[in-house]
Protein backbone atom coordinates (compact mmCIF):
# COMPACT_ATOMS: atom_id res chain seq x y z
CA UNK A 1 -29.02 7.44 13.09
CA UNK A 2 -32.09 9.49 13.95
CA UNK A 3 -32.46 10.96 10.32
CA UNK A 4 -32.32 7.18 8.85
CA UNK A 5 -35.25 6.06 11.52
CA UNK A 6 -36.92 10.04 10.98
CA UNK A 7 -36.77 9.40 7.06
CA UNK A 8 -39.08 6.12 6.19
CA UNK A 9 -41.63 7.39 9.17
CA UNK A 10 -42.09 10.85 7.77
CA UNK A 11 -42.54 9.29 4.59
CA UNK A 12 -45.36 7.15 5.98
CA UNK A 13 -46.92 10.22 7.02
CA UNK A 14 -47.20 11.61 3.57
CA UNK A 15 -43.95 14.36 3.74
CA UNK A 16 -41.29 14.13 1.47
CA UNK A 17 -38.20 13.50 3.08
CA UNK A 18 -34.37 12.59 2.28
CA UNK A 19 -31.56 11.39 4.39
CA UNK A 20 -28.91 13.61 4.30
CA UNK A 21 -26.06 11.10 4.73
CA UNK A 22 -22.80 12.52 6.19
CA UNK A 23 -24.36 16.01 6.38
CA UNK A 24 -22.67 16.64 9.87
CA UNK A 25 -19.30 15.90 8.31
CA UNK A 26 -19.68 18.41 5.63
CA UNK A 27 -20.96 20.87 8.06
CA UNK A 28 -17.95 20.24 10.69
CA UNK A 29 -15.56 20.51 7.59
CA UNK A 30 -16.25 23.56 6.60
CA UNK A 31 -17.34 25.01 9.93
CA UNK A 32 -14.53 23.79 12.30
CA UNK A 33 -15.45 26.36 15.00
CA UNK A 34 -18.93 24.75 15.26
CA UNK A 35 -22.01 26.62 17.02
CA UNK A 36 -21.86 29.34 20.33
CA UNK A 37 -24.52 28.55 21.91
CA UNK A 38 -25.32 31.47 24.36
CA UNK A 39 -26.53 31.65 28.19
């Protein structure tokens, strides 16, 4: 949700941007054991 609000705003600002829709997914899919995040 905060990539579809992120998208039209940076556009506004002059960047070029592109909602990468279901990007999580993929990235769970073929990285099951996610990210370690360390102390």
């Amino acid at each position: 949700m905060r990539s579809y609000i992120a998208e039209p705003i940076l556009k506004q600002a002059g960047f070029t941007a592109q909602n990468l829709d279901g990007a999580y997914s993929l990235y769970k899919m073929v990285n099951p054991e996610g990210v370690e995040y360390g102390n």
